[in-house]
PDB file of N, CA and C in Angstrom:
ATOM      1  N   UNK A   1     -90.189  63.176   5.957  1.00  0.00           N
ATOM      2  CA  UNK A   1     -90.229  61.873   6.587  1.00  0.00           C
ATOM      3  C   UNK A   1     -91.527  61.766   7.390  1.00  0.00           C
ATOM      4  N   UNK A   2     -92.319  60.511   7.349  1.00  0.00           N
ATOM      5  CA  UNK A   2     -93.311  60.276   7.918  1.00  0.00           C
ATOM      6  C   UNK A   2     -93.381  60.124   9.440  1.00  0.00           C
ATOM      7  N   UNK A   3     -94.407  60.711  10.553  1.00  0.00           N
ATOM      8  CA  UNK A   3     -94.331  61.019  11.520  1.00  0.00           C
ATOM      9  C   UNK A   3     -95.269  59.479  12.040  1.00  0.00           C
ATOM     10  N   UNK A   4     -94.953  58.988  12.773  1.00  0.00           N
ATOM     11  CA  UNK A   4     -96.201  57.696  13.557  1.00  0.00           C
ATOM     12  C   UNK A   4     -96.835  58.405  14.623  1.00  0.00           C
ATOM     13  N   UNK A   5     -98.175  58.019  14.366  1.00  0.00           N
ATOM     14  CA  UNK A   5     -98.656  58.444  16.305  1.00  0.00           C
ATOM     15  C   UNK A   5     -99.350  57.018  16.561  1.00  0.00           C
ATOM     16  N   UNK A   6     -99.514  56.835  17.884  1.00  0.00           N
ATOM     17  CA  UNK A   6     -99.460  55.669  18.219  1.00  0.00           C
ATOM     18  C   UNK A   6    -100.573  55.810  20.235  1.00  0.00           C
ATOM     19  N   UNK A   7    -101.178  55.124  20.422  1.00  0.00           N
ATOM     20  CA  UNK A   7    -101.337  54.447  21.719  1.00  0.00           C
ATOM     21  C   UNK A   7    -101.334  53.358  22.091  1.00  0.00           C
ATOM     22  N   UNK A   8    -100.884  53.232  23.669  1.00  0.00           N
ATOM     23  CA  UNK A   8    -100.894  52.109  24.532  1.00  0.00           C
ATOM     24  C   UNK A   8    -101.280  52.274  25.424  1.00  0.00           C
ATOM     25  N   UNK A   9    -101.987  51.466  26.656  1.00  0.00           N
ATOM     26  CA  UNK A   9    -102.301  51.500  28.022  1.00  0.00           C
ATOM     27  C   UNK A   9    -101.478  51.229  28.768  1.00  0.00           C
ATOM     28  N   UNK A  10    -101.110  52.040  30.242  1.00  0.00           N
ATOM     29  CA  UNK A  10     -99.828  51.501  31.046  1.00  0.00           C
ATOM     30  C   UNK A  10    -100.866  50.990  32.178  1.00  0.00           C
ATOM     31  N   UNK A  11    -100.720  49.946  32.557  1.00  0.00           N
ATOM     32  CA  UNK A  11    -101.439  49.629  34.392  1.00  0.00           C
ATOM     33  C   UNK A  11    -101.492  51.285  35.135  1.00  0.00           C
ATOM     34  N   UNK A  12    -102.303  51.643  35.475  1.00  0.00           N
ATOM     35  CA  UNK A  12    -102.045  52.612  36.228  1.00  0.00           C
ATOM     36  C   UNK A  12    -101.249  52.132  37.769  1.00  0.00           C
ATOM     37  N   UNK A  13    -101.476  51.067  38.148  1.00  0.00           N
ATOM     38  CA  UNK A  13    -100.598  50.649  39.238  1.00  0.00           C
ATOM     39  C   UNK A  13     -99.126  50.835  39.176  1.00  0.00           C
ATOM     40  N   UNK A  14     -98.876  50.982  38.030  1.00  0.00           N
ATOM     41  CA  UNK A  14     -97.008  51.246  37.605  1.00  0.00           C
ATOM     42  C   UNK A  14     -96.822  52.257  37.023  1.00  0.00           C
ATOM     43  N   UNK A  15     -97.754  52.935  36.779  1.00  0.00           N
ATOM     44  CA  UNK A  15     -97.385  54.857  36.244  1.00  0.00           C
ATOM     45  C   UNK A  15     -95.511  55.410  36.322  1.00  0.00           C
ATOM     46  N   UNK A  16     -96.098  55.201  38.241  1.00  0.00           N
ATOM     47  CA  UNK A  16     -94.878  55.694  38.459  1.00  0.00           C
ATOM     48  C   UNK A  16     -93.403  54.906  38.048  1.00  0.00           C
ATOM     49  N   UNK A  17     -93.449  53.733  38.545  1.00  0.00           N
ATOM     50  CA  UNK A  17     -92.294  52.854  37.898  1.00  0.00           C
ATOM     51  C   UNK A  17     -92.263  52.911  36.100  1.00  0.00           C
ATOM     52  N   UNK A  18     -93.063  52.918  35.601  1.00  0.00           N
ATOM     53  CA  UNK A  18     -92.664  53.342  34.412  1.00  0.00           C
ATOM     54  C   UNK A  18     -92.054  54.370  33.802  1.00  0.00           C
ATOM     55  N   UNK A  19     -92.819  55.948  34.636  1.00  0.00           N
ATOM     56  CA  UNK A  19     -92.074  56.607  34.151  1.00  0.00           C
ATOM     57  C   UNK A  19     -90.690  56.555  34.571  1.00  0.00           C
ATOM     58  N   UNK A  20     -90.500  56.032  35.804  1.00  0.00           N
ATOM     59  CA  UNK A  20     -88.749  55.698  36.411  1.00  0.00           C
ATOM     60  C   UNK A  20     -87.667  54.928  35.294  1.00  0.00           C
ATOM     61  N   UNK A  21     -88.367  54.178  34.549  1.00  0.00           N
ATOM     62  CA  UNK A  21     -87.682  53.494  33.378  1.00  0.00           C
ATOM     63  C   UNK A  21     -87.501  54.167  32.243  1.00  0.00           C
ATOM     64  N   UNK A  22     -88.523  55.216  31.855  1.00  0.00           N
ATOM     65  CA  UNK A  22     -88.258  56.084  30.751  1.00  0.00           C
ATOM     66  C   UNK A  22     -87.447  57.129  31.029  1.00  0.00           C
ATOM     67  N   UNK A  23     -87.233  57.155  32.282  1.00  0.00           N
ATOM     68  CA  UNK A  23     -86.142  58.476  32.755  1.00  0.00           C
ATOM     69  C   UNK A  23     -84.513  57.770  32.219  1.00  0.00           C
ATOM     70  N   UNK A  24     -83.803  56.550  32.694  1.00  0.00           N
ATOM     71  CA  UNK A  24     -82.902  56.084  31.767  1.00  0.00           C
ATOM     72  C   UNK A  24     -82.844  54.901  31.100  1.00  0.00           C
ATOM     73  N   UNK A  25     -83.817  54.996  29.883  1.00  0.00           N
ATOM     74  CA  UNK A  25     -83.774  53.693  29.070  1.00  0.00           C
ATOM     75  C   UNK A  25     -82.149  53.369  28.876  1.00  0.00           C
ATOM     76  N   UNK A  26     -82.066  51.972  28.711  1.00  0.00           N
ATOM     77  CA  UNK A  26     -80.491  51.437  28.441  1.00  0.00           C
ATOM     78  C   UNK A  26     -79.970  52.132  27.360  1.00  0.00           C
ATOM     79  N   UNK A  27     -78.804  52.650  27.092  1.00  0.00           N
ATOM     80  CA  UNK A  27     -78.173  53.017  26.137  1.00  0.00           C
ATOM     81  C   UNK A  27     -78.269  51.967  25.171  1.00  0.00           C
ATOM     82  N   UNK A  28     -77.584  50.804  24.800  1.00  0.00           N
ATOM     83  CA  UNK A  28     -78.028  49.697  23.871  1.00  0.00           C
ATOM     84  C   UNK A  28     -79.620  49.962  23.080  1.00  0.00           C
ATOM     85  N   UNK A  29     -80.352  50.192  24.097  1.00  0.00           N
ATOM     86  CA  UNK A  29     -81.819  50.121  23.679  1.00  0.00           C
ATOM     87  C   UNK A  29     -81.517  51.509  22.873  1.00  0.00           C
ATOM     88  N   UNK A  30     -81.439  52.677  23.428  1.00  0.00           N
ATOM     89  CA  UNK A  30     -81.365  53.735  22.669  1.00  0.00           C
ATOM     90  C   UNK A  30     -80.729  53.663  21.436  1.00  0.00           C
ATOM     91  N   UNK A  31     -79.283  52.904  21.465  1.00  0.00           N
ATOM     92  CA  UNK A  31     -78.382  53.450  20.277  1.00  0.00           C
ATOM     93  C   UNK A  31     -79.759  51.798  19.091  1.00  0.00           C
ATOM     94  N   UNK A  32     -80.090  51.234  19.382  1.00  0.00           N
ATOM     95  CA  UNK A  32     -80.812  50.581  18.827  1.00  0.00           C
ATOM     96  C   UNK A  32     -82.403  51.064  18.085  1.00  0.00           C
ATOM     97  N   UNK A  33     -82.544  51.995  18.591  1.00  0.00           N
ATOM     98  CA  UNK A  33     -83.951  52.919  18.213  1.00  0.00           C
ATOM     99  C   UNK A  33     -83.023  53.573  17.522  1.00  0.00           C
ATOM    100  N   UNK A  34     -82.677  54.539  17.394  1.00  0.00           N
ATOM    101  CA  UNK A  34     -81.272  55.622  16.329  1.00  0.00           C
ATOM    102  C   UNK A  34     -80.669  54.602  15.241  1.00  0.00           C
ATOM    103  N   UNK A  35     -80.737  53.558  15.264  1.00  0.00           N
ATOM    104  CA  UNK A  35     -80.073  52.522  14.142  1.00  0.00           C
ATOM    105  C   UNK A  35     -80.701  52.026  13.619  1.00  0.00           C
ATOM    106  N   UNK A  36     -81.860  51.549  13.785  1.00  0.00           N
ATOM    107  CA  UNK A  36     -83.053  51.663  13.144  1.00  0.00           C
ATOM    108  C   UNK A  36     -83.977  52.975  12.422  1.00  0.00           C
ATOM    109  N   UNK A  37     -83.601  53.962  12.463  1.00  0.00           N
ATOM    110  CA  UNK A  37     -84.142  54.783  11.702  1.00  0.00           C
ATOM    111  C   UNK A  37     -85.352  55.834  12.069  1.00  0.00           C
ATOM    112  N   UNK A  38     -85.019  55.343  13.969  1.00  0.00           N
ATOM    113  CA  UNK A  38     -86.143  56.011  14.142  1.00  0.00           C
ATOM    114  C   UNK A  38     -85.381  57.446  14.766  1.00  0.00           C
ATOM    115  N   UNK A  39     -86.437  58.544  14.559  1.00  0.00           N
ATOM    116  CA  UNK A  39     -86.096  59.814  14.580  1.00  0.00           C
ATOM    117  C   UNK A  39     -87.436  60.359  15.473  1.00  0.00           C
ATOM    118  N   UNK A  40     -87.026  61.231  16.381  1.00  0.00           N
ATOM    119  CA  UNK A  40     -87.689  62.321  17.127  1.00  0.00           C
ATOM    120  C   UNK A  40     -89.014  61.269  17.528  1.00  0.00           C
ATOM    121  N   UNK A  41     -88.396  60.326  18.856  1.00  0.00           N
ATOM    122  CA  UNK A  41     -89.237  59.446  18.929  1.00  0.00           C
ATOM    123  C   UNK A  41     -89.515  59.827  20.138  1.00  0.00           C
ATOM    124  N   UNK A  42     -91.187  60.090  21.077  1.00  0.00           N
ATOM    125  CA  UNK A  42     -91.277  60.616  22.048  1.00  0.00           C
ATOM    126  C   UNK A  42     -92.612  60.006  22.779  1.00  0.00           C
ATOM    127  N   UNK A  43     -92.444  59.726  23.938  1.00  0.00           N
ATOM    128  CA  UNK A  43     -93.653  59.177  24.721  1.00  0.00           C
ATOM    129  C   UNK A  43     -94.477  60.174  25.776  1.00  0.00           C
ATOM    130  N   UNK A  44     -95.895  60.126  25.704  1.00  0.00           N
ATOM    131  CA  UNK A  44     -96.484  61.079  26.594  1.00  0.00           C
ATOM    132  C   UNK A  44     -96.884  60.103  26.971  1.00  0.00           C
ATOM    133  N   UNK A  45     -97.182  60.449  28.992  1.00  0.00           N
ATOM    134  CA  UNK A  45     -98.026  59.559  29.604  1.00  0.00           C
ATOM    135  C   UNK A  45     -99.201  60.616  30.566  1.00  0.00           C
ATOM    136  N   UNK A  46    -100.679  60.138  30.577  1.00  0.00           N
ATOM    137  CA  UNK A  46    -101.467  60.826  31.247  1.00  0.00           C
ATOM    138  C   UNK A  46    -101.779  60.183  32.465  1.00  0.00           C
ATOM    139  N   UNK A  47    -102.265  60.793  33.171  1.00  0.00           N
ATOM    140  CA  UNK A  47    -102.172  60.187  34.845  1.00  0.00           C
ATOM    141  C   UNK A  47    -103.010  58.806  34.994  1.00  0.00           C
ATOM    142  N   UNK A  48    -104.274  58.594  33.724  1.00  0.00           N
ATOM    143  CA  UNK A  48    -104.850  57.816  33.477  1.00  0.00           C
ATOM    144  C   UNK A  48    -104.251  56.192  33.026  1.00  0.00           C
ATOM    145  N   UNK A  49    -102.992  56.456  32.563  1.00  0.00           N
ATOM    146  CA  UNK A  49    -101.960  55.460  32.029  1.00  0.00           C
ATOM    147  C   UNK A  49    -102.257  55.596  30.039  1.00  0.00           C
ATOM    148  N   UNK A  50    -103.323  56.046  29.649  1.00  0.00           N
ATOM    149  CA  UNK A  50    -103.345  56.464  28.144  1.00  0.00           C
ATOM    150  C   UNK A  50    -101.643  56.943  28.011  1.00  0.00           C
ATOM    151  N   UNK A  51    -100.853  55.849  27.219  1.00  0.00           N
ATOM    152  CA  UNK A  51     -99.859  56.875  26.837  1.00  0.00           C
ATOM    153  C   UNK A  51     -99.468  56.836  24.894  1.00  0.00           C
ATOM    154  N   UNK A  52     -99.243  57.971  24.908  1.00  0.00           N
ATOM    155  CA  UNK A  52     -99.312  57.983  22.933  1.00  0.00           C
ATOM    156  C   UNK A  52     -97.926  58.612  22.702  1.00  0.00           C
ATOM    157  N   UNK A  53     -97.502  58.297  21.840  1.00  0.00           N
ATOM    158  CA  UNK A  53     -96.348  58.023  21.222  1.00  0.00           C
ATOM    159  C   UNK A  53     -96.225  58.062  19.990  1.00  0.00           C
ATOM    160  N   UNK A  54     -95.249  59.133  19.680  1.00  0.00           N
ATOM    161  CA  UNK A  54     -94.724  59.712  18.160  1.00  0.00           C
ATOM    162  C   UNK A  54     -93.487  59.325  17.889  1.00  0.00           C
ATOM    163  N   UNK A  55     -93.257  58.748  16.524  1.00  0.00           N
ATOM    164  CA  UNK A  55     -91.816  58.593  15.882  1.00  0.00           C
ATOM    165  C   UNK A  55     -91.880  59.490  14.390  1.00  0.00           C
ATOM    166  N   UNK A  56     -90.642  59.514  14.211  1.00  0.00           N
ATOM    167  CA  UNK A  56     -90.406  59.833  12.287  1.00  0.00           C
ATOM    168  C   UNK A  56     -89.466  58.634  11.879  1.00  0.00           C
ATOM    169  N   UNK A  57     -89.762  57.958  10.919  1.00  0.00           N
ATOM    170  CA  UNK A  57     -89.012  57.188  10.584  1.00  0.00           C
ATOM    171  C   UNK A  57     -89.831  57.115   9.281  1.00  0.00           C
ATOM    172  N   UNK A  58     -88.885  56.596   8.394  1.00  0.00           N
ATOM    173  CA  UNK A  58     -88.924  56.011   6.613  1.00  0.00           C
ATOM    174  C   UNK A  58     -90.181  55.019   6.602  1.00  0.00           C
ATOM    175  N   UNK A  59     -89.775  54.184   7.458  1.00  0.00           N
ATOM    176  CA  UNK A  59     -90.790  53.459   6.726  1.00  0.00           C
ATOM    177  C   UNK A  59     -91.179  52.215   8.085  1.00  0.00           C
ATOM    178  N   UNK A  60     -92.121  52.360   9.128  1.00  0.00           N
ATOM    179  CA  UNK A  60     -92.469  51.829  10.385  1.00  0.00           C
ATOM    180  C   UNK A  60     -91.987  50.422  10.609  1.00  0.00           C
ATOM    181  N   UNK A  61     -92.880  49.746   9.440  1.00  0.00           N
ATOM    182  CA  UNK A  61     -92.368  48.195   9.469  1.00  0.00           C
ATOM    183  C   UNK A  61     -91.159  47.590   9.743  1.00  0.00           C
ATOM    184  N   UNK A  62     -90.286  48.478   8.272  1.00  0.00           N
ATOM    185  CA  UNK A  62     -88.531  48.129   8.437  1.00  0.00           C
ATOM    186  C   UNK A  62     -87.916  48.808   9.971  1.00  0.00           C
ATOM    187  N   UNK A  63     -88.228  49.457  10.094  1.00  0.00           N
ATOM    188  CA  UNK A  63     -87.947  49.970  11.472  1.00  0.00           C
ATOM    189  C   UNK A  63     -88.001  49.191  12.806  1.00  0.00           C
ATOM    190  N   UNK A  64     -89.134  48.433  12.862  1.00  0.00           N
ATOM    191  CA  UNK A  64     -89.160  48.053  13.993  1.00  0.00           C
ATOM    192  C   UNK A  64     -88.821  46.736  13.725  1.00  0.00           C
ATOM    193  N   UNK A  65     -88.990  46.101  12.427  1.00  0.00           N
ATOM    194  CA  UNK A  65     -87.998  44.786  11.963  1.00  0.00           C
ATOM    195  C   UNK A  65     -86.396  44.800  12.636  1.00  0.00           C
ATOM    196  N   UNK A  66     -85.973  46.721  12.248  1.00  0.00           N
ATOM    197  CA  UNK A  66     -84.558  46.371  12.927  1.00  0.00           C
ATOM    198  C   UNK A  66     -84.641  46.241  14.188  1.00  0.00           C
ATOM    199  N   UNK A  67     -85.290  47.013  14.855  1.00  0.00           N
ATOM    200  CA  UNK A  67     -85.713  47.506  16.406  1.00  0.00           C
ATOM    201  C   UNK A  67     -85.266  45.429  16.711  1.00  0.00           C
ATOM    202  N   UNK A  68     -85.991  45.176  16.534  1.00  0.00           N
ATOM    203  CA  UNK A  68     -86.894  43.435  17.158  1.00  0.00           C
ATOM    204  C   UNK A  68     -85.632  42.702  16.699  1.00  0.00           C
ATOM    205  N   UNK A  69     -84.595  43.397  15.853  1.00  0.00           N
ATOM    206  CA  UNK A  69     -83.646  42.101  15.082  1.00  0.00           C
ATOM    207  C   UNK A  69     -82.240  42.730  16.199  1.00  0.00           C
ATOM    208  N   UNK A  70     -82.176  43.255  16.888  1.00  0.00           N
ATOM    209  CA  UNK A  70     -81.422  43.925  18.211  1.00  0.00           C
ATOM    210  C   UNK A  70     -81.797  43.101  19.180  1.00  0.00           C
ATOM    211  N   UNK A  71     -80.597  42.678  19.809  1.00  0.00           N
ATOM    212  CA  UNK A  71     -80.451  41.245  20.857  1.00  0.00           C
ATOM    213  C   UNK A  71     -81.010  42.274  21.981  1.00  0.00           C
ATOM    214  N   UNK A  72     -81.133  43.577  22.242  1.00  0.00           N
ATOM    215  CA  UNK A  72     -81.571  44.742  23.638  1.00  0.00           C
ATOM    216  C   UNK A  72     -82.939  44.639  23.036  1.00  0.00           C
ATOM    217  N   UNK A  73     -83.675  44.582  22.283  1.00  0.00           N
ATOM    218  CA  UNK A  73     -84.652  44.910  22.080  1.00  0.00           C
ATOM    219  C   UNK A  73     -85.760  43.560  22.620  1.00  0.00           C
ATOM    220  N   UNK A  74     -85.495  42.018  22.822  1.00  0.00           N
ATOM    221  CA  UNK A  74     -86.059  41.348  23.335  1.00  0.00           C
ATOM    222  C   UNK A  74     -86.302  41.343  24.915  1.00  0.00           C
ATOM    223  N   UNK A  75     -84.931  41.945  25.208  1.00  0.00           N
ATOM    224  CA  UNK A  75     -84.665  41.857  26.676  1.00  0.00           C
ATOM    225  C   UNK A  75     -85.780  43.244  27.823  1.00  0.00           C
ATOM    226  N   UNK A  76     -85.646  44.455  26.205  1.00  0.00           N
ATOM    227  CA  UNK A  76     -86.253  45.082  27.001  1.00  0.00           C
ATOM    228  C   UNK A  76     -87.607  45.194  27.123  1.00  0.00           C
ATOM    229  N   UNK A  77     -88.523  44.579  25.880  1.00  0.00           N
ATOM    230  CA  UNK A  77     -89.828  44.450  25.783  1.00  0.00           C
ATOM    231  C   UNK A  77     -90.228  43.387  26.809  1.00  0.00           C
ATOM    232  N   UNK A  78     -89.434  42.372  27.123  1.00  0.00           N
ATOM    233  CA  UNK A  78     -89.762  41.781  28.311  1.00  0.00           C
ATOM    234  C   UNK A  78     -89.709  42.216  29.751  1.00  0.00           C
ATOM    235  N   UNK A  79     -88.579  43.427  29.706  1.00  0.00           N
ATOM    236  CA  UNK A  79     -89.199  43.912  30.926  1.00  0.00           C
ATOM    237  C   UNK A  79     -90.138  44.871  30.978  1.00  0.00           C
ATOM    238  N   UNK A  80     -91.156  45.576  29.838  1.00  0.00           N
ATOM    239  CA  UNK A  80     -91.671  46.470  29.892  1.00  0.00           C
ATOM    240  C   UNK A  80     -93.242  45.493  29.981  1.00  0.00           C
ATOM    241  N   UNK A  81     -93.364  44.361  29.164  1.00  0.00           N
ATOM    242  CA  UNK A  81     -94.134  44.184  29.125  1.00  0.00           C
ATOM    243  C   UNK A  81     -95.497  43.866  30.454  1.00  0.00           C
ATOM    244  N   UNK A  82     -94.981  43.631  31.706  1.00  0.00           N
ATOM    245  CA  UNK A  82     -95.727  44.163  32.933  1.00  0.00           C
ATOM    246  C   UNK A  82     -96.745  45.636  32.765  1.00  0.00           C
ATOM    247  N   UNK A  83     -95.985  46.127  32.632  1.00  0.00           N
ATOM    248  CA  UNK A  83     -96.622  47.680  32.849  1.00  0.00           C
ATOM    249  C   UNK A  83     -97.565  48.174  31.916  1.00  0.00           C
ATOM    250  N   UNK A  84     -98.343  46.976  30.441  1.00  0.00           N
ATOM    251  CA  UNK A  84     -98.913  47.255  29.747  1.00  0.00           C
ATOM    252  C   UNK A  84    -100.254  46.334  30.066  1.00  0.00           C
ATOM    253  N   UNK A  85    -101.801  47.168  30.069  1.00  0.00           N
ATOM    254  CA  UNK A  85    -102.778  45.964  29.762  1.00  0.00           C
ATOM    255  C   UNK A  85    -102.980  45.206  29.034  1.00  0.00           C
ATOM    256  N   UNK A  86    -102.134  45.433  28.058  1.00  0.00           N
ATOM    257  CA  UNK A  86    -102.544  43.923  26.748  1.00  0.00           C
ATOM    258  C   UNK A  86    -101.679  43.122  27.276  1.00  0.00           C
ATOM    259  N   UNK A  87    -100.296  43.091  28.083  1.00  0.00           N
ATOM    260  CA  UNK A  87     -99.158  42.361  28.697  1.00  0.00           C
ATOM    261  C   UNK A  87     -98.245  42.385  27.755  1.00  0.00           C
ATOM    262  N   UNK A  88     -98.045  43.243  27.012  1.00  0.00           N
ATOM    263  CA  UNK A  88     -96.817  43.814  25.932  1.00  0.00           C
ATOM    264  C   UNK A  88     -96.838  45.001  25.428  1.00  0.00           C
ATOM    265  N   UNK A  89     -96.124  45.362  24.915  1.00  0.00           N
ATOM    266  CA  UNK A  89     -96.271  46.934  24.076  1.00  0.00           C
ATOM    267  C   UNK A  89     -96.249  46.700  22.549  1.00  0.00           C
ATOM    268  N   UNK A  90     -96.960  45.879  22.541  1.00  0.00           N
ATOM    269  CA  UNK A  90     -97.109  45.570  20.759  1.00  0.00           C
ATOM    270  C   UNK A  90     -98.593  45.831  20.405  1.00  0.00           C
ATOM    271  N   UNK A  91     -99.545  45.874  21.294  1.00  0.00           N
ATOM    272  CA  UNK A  91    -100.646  46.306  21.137  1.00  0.00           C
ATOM    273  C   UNK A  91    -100.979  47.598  20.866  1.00  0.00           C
ATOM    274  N   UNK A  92     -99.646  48.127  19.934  1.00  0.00           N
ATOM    275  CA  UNK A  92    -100.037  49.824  19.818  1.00  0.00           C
ATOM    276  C   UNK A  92    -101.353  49.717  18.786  1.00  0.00           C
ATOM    277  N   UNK A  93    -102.027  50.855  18.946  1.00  0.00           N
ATOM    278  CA  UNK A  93    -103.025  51.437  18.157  1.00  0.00           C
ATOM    279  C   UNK A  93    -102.524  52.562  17.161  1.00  0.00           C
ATOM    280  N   UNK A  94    -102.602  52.329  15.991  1.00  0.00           N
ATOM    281  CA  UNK A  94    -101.752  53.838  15.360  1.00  0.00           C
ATOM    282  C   UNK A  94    -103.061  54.465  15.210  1.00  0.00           C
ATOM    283  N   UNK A  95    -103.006  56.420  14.737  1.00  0.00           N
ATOM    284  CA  UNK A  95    -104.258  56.932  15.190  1.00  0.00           C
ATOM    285  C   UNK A  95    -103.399  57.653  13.526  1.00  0.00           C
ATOM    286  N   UNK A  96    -104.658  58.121  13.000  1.00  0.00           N
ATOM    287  CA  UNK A  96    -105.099  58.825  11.957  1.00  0.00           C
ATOM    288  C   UNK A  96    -104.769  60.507  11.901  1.00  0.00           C
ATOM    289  N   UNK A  97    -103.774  60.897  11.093  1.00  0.00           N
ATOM    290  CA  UNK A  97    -103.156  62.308  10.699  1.00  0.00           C
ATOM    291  C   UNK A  97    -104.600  63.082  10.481  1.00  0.00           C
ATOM    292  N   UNK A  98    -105.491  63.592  10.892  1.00  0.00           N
ATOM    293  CA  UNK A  98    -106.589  64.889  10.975  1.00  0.00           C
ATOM    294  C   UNK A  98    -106.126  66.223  10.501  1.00  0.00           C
ATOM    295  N   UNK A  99    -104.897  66.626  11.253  1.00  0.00           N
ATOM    296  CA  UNK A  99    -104.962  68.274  10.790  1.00  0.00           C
ATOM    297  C   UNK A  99    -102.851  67.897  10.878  1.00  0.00           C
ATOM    298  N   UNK A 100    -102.638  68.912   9.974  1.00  0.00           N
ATOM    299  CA  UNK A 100    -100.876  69.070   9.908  1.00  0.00           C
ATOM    300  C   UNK A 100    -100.950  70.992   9.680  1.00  0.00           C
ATOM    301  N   UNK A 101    -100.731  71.515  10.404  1.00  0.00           N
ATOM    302  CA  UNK A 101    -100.542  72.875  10.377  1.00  0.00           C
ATOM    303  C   UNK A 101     -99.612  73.096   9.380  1.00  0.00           C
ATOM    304  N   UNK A 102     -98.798  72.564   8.987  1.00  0.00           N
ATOM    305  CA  UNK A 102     -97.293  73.245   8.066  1.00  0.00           C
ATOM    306  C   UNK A 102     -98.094  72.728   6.775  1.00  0.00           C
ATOM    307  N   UNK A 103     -98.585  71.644   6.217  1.00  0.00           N
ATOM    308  CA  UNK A 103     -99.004  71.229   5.115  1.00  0.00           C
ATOM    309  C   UNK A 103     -99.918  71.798   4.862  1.00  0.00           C
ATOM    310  N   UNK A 104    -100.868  72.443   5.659  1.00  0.00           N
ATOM    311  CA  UNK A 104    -102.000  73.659   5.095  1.00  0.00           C
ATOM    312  C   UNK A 104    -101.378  74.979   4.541  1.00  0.00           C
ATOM    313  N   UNK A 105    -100.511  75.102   5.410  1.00  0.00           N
ATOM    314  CA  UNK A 105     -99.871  76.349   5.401  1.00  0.00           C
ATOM    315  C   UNK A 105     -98.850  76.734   4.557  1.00  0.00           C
ATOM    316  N   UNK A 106     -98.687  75.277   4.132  1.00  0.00           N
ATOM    317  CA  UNK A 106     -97.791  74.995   2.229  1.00  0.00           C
ATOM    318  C   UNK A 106     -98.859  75.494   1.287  1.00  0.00           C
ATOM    319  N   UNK A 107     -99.672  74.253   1.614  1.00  0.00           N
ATOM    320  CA  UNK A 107    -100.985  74.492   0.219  1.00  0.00           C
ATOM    321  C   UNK A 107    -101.425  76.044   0.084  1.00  0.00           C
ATOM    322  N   UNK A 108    -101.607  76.941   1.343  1.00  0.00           N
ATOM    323  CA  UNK A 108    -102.399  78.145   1.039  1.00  0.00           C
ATOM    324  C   UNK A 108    -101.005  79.186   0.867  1.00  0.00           C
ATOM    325  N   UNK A 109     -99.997  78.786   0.249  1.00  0.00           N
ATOM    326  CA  UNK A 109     -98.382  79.301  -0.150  1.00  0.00           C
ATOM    327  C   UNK A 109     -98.314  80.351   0.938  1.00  0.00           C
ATOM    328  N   UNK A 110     -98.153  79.793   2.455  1.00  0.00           N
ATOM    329  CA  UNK A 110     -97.617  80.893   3.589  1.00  0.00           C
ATOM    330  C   UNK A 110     -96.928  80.150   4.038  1.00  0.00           C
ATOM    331  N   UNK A 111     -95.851  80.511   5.048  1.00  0.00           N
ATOM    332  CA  UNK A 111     -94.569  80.479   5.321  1.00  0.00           C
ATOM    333  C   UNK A 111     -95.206  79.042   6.990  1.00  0.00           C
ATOM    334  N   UNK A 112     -94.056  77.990   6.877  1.00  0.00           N
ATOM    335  CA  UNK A 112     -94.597  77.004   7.843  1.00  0.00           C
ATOM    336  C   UNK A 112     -93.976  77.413   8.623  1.00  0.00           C
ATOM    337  N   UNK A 113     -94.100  76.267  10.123  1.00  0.00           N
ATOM    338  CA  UNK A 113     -93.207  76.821  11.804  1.00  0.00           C
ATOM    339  C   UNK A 113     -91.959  75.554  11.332  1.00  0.00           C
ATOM    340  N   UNK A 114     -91.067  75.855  12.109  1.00  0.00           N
ATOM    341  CA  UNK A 114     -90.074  74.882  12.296  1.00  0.00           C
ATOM    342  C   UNK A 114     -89.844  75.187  13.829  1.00  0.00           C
ATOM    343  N   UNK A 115     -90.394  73.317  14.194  1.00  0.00           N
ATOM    344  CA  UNK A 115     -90.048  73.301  15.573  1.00  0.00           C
ATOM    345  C   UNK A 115     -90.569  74.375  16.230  1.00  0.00           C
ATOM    346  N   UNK A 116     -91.663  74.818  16.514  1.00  0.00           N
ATOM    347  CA  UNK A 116     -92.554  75.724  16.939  1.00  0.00           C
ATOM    348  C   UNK A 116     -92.209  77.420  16.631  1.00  0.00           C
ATOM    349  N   UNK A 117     -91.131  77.536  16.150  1.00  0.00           N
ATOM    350  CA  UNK A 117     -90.523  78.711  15.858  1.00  0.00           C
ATOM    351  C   UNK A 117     -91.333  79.798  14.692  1.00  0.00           C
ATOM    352  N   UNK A 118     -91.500  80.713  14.847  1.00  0.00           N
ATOM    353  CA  UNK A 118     -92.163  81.455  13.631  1.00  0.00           C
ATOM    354  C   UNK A 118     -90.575  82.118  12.792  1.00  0.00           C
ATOM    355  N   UNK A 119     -91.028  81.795  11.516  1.00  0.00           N
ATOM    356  CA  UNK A 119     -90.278  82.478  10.397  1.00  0.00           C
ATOM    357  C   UNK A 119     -89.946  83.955  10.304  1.00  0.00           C
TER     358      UNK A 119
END
């Protein structure tokens, strides 16, 4: 399954209140990301407000079609949307796959990590 990476800018003025919101996103919102298809979905934030963001999901588009077609999902992009410089979180940037350690490590037939674990 295909992995997304992604950035956004947070105001640095709301760092902290943001991360206060990612500590308990609404359940609704959650069981709504999981029903949509998204998998091992995770946000880093740097003190700078750069924050980048990984999902696995099938296929991005249909995904966030369901994400956006979830009555929690309007409610909550409106409250997030403060804490972003574009004034939403739709201004992600997706960033370009460079190096995959396990897919080299297929091609040159040696044994990959799972979940950082050695074989």
């Amino acid at each position: 399954m295909p992995r997304v990476c992604f950035t956004l800018q947070v105001r640095p003025d709301r760092l902290a209140e943001y991360r206060e919101r990612h500590a308990a996103v609404w359940p609704e919102m959650l069981r709504a990301l999981r029903d949509a298809g998204w998998r091992d979905y995770q946000l880093f934030l740097r003190d700078d407000g750069l924050l980048v963001g990984t999902v696995v999901t099938e296929d991005l588009v249909a995904g966030q079609a369901a994400v956006d077609a979830a009555g929690v999902s309007a409610r909550w992009e409106a409250e997030m949307a403060p804490f972003f410089e574009t004034g939403d979180g739709r201004g992600k940037s997706s960033l370009d796959l460079v190096f995959d350690l396990d897919a080299q490590l297929r091609a040159a037939g040696e044994h990959t990590t799972t979940n950082g674990e050695t074989p």
